[in-house]
N, C-alpha and C. Protein backbone atom coordinates (compact mmCIF):
# COMPACT_ATOMS: atom_id res chain seq x y z
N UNK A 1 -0.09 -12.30 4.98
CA UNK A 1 -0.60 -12.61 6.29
C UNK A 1 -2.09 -12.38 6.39
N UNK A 2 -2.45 -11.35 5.85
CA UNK A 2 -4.15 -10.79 5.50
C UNK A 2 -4.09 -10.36 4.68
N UNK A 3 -5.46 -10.49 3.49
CA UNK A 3 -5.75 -9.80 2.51
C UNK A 3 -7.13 -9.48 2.82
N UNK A 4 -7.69 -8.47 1.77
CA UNK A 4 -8.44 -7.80 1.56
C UNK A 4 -9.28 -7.47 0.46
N UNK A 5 -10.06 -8.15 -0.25
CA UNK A 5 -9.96 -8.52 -1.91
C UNK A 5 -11.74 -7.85 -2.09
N UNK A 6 -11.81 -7.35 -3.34
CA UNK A 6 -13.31 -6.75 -4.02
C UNK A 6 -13.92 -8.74 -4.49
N UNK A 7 -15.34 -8.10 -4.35
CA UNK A 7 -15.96 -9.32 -4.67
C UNK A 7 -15.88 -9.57 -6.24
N UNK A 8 -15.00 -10.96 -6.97
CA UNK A 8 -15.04 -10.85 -8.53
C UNK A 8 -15.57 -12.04 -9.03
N UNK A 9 -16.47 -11.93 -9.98
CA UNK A 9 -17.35 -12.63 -9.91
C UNK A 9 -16.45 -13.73 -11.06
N UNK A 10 -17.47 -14.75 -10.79
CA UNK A 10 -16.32 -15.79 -11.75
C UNK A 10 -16.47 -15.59 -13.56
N UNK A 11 -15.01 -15.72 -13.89
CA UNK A 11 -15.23 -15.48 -15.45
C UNK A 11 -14.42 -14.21 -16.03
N UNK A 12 -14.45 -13.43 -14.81
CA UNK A 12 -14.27 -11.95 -14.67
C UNK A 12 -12.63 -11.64 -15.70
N UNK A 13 -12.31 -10.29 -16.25
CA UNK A 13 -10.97 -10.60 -17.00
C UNK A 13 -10.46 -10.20 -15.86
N UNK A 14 -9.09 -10.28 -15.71
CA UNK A 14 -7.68 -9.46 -14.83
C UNK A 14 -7.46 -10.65 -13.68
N UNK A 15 -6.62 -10.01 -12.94
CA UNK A 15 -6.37 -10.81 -11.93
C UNK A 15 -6.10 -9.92 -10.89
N UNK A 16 -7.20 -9.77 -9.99
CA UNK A 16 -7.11 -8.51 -9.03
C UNK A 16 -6.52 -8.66 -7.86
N UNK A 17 -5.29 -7.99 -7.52
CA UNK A 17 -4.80 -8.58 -6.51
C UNK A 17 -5.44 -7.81 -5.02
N UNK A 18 -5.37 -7.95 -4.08
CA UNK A 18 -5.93 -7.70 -2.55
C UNK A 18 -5.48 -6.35 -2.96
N UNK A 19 -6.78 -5.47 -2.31
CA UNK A 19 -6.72 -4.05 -2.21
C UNK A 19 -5.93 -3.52 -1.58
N UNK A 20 -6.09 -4.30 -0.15
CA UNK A 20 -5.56 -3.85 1.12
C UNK A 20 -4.74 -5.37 1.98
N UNK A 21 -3.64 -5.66 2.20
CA UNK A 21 -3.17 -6.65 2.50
C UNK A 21 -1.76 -6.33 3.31
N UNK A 22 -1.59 -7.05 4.41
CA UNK A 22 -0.66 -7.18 5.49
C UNK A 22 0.14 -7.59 5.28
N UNK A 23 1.70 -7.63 4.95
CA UNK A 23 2.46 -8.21 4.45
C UNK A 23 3.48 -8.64 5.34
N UNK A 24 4.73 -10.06 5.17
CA UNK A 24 5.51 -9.85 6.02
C UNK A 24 6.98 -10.31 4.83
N UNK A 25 7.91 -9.04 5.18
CA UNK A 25 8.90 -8.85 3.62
C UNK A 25 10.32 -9.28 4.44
N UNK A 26 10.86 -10.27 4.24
CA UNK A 26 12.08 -10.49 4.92
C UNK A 26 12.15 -10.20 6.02
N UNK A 27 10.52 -10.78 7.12
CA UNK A 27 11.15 -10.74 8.80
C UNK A 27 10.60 -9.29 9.04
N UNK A 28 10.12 -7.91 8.14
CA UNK A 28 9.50 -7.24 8.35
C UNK A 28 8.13 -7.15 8.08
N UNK A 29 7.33 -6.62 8.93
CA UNK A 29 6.04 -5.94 8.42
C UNK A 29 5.66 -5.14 7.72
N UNK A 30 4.60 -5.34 6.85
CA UNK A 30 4.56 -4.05 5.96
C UNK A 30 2.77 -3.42 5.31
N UNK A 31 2.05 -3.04 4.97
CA UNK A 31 1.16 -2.99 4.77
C UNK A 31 0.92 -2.29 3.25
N UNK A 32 0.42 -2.92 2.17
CA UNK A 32 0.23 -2.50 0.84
C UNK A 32 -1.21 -2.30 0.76
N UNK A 33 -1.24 -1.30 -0.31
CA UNK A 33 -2.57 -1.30 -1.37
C UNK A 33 -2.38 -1.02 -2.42
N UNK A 34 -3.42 -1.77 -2.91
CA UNK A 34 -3.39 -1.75 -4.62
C UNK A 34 -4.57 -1.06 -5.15
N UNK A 35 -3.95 -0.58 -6.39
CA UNK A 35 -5.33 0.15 -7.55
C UNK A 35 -5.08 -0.30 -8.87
N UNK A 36 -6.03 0.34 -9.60
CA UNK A 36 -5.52 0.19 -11.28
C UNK A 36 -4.19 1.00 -11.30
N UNK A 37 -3.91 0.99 -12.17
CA UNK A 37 -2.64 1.48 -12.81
C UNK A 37 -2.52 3.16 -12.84
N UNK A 38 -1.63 3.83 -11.77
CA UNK A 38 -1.95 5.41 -11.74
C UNK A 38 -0.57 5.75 -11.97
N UNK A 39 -0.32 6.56 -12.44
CA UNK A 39 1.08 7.74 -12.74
C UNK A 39 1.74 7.94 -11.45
N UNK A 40 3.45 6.82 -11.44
CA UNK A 40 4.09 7.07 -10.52
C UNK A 40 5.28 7.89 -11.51
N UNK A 41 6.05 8.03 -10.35
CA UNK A 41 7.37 8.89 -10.73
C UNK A 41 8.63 7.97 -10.05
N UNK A 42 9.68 7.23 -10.80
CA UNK A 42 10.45 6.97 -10.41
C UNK A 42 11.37 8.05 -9.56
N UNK A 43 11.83 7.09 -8.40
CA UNK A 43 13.06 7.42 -7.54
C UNK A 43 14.44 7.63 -8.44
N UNK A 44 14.94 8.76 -8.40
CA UNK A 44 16.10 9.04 -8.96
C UNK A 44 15.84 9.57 -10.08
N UNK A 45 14.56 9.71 -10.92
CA UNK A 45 14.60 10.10 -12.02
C UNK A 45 14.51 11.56 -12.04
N UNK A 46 13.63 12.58 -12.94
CA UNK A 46 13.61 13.92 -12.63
C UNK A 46 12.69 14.61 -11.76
N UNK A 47 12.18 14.02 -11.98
CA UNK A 47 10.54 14.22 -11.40
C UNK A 47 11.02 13.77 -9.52
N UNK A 48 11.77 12.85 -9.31
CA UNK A 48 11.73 12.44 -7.97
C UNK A 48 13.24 11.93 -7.80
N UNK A 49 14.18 13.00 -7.87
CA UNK A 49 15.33 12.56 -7.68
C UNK A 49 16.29 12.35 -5.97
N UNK A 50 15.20 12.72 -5.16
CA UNK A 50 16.23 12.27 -3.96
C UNK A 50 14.52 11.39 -3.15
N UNK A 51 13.93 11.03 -3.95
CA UNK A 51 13.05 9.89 -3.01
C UNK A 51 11.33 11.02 -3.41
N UNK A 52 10.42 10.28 -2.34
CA UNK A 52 9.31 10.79 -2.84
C UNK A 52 8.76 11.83 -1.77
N UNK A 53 8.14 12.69 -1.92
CA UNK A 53 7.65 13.78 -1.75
C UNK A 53 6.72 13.71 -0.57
N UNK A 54 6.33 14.55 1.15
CA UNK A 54 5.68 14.39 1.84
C UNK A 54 4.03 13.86 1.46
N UNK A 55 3.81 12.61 2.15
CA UNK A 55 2.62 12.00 1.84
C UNK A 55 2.83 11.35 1.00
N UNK A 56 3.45 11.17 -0.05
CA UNK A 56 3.15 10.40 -1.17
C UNK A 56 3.82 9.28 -0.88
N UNK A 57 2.88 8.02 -1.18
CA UNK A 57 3.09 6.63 -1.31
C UNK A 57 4.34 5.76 -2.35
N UNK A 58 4.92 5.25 -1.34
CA UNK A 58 6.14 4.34 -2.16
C UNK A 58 5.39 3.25 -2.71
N UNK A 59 5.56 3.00 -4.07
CA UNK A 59 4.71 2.27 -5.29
C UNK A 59 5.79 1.72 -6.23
N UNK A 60 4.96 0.44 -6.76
CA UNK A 60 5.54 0.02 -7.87
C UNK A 60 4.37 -0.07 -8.79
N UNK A 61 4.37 0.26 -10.36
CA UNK A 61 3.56 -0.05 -10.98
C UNK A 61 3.69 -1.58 -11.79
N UNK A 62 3.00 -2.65 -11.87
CA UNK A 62 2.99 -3.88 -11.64
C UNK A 62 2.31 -3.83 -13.51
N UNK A 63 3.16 -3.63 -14.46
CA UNK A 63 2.67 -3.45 -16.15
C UNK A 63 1.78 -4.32 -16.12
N UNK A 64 2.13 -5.62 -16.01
CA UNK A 64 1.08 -6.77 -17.06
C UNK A 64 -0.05 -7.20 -15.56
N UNK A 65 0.03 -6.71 -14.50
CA UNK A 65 -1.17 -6.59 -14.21
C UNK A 65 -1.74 -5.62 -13.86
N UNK A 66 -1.26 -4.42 -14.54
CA UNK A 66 -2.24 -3.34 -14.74
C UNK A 66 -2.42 -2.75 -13.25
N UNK A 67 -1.59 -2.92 -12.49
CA UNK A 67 -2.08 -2.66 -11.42
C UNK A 67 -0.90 -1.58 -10.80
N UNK A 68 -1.40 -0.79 -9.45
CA UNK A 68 0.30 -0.51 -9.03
C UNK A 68 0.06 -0.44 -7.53
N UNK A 69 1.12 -0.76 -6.98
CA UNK A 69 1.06 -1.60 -5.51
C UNK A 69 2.02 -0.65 -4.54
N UNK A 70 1.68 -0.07 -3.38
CA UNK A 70 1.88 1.27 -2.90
C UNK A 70 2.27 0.31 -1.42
N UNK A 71 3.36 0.44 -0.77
CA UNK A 71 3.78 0.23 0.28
C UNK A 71 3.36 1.34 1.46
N UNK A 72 2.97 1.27 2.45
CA UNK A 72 2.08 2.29 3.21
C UNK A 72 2.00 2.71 4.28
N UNK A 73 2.75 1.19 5.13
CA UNK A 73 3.00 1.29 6.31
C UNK A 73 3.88 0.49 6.28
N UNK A 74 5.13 0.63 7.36
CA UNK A 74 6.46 -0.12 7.59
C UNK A 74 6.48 -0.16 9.32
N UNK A 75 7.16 -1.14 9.63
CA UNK A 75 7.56 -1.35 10.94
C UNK A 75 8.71 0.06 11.54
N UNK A 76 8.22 -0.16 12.95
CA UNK A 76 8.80 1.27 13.43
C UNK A 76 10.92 0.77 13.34
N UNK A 77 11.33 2.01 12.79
CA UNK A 77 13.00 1.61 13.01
C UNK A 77 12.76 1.26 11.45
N UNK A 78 12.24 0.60 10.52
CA UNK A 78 12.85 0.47 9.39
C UNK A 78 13.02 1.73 8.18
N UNK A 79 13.23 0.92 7.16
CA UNK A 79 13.67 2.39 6.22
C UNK A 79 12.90 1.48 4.80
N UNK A 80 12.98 2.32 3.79
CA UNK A 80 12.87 1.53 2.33
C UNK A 80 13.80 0.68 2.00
N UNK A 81 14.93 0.72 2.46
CA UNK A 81 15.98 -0.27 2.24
C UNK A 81 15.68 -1.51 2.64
N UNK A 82 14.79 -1.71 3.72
CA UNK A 82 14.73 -2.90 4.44
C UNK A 82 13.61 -3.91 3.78
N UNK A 83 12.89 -3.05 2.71
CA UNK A 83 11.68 -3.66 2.06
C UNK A 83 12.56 -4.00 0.26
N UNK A 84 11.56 -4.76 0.09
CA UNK A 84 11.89 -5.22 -1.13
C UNK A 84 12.10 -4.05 -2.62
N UNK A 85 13.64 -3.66 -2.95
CA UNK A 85 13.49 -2.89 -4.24
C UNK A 85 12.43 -2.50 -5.03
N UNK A 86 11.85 -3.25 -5.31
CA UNK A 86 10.73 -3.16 -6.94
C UNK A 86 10.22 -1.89 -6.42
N UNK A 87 9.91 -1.46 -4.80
CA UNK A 87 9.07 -0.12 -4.65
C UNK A 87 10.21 0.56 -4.88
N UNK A 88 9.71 1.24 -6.38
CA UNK A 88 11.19 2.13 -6.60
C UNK A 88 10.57 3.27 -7.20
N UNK A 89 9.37 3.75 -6.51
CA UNK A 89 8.32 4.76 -7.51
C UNK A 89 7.58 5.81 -6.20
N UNK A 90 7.06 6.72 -6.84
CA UNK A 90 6.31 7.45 -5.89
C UNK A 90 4.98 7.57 -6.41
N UNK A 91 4.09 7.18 -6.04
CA UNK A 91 2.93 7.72 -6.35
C UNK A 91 1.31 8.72 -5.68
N UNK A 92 1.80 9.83 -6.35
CA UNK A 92 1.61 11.05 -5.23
C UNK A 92 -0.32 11.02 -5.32
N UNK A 93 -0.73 10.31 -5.70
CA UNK A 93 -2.29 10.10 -6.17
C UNK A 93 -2.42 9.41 -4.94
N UNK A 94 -1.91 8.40 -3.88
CA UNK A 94 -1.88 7.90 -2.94
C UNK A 94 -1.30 8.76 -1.89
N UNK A 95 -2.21 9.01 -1.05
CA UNK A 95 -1.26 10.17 0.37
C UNK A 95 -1.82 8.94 1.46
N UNK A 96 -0.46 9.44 1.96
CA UNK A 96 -0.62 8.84 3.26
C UNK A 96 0.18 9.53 4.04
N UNK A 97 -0.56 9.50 5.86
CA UNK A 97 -0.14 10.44 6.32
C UNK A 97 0.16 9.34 7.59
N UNK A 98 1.55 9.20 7.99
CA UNK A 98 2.43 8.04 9.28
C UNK A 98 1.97 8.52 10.36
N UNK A 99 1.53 8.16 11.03
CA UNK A 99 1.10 8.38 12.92
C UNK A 99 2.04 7.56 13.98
N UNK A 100 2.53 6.78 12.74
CA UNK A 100 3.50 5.86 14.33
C UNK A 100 4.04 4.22 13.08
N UNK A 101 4.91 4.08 13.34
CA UNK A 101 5.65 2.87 12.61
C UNK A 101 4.40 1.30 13.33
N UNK A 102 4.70 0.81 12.25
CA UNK A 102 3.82 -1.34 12.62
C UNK A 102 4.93 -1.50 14.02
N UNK A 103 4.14 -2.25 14.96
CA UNK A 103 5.13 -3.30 15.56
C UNK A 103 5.78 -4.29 15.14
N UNK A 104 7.41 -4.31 15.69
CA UNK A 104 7.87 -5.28 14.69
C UNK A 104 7.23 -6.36 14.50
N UNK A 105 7.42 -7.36 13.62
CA UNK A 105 6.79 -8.82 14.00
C UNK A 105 7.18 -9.81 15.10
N UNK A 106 8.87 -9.74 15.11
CA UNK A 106 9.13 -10.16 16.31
C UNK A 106 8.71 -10.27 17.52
N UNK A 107 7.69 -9.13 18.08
CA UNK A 107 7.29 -8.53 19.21
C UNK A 107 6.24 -9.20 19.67
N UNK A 108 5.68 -10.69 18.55
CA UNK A 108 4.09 -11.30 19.32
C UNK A 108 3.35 -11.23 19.27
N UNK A 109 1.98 -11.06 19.24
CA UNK A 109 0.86 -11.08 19.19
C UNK A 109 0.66 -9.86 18.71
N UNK A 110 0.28 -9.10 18.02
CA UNK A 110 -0.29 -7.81 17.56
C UNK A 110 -1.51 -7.56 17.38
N UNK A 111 -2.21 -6.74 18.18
CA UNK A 111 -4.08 -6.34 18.03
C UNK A 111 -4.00 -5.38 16.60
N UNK A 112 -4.56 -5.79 15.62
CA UNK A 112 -4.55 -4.47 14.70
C UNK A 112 -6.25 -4.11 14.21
N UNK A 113 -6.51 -3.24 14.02
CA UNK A 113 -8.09 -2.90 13.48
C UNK A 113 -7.58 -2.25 11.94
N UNK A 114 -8.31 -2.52 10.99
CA UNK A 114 -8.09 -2.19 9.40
C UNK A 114 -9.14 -1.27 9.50
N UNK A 115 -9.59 0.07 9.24
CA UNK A 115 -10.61 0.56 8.96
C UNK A 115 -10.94 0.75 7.16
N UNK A 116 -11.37 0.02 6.61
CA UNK A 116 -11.42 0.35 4.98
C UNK A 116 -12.49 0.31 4.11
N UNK A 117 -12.49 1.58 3.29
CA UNK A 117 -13.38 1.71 2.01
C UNK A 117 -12.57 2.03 0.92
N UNK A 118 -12.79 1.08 -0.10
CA UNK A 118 -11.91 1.10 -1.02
C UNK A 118 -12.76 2.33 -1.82
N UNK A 119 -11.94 2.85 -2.61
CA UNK A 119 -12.39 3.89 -3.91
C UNK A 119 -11.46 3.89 -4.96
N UNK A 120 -12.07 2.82 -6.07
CA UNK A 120 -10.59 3.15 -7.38
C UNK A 120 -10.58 4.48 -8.16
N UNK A 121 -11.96 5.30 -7.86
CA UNK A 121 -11.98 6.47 -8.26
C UNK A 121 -10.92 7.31 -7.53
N UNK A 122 -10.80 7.67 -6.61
CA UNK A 122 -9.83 8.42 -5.82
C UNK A 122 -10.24 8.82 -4.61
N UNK A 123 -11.80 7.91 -3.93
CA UNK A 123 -12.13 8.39 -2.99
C UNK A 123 -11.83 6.90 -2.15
N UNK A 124 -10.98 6.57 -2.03
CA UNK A 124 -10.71 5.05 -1.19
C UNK A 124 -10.16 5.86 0.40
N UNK A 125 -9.83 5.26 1.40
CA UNK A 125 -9.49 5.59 2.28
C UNK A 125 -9.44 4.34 3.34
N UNK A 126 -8.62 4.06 4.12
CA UNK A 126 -7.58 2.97 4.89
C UNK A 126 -7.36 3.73 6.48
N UNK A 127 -7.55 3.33 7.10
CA UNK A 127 -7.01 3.59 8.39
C UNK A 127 -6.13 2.62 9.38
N UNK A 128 -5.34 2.58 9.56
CA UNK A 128 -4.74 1.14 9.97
C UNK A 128 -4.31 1.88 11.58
N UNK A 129 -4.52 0.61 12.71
CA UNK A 129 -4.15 0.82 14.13
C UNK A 129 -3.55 -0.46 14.79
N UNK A 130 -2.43 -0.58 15.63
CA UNK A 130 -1.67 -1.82 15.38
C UNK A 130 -1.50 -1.56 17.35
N UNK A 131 -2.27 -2.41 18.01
CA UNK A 131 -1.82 -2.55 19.53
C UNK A 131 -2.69 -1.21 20.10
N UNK A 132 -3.35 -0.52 19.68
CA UNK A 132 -3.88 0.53 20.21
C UNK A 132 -3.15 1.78 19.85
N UNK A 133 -2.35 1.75 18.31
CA UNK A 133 -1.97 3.09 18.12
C UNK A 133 -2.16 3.49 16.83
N UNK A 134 -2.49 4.39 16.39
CA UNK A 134 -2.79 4.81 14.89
C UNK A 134 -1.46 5.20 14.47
N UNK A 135 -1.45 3.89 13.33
CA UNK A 135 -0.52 3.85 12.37
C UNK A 135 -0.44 4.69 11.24
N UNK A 136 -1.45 4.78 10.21
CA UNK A 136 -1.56 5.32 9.16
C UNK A 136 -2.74 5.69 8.86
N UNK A 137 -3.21 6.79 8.05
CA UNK A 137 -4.46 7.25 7.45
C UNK A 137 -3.80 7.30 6.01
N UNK A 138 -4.70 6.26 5.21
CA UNK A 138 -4.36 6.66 3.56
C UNK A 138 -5.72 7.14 2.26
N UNK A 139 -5.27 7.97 2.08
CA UNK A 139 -6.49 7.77 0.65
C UNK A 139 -5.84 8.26 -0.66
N UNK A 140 -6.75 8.16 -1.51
CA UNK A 140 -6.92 8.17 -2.67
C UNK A 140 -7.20 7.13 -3.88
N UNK A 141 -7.11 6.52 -4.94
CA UNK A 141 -6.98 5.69 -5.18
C UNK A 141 -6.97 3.81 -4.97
N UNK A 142 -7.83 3.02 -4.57
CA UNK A 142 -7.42 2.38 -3.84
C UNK A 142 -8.72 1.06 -3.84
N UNK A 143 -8.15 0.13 -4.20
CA UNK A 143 -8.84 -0.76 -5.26
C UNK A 143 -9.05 -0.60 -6.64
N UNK A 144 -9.96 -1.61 -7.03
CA UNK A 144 -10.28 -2.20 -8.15
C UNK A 144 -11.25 -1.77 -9.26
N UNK A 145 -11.67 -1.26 -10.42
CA UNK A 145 -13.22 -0.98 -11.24
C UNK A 145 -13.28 -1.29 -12.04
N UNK A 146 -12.19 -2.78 -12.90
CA UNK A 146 -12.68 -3.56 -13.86
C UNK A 146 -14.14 -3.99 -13.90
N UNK A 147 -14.20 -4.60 -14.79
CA UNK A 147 -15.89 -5.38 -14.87
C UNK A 147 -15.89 -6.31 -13.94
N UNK A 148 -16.81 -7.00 -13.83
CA UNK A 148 -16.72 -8.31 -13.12
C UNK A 148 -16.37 -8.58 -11.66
């Protein structure tokens, strides 16, 4: 629905997907960001066996594009179930801290303000506000520092 993309100049290697981008996943809303490739911990495994840990970002790491893609904000009333499987990871290098669920999409017109500075070092930071309410504060990780 919106993206959010680093300037890449033409020629450049990779294929960088939107840092920061608005998503809409089967009739829900959702809000992702992407970085290079950081150390998640699968759901169910040892490290994260009943889900992921306060603050830490639901992620998939995306192999062949090097990338890993952190789900961040969800519509109010939904769950992880309601979003697409593949986020089946935690990645605790991404915090984010919930202030209030997206309006559904159903609901119409939505005012939202993005506040964003990306940092693929670990100083990125996201503020998202949807109708006049603060949704989410995220940082860490967050964009792109290939060449190009």
């Amino acid at each position: 629905m919106a993206q959010w993309k680093r300037q890449i100049t033409p020629g450049a290697e990779g294929d960088y997907s939107p840092f920061l981008a608005l998503r809409l996943f089967q009739g829900r809303l959702g809000v992702t960001v992407e970085t290079d490739m950081i150390e998640v911990f699968p759901i169910g495994g040892a490290e994260r066996p009943d889900g992921c840990l306060p603050g830490e970002a639901l992620a998939v790491n995306r192999r062949v594009a090097r990338q890993t893609r952190a789900l961040v904000a969800l519509e109010t009333g939904s769950t992880r179930a309601d979003y697409p499987a593949y986020f089946n990871a935690c990645a605790p290098g991404i915090q984010v801290t919930h202030h209030a669920g997206l309006p559904p999409a159903r609901a119409g017109w939505i005012d939202f303000v993005f506040r964003s500075s990306p940092g693929p070092q670990g100083n990125g930071h996201v503020e998202i506000v949807a109708n006049g309410r603060h949704v989410a504060t995220i940082k860490g990780p967050i964009g792109h520092r290939g060449p190009g």
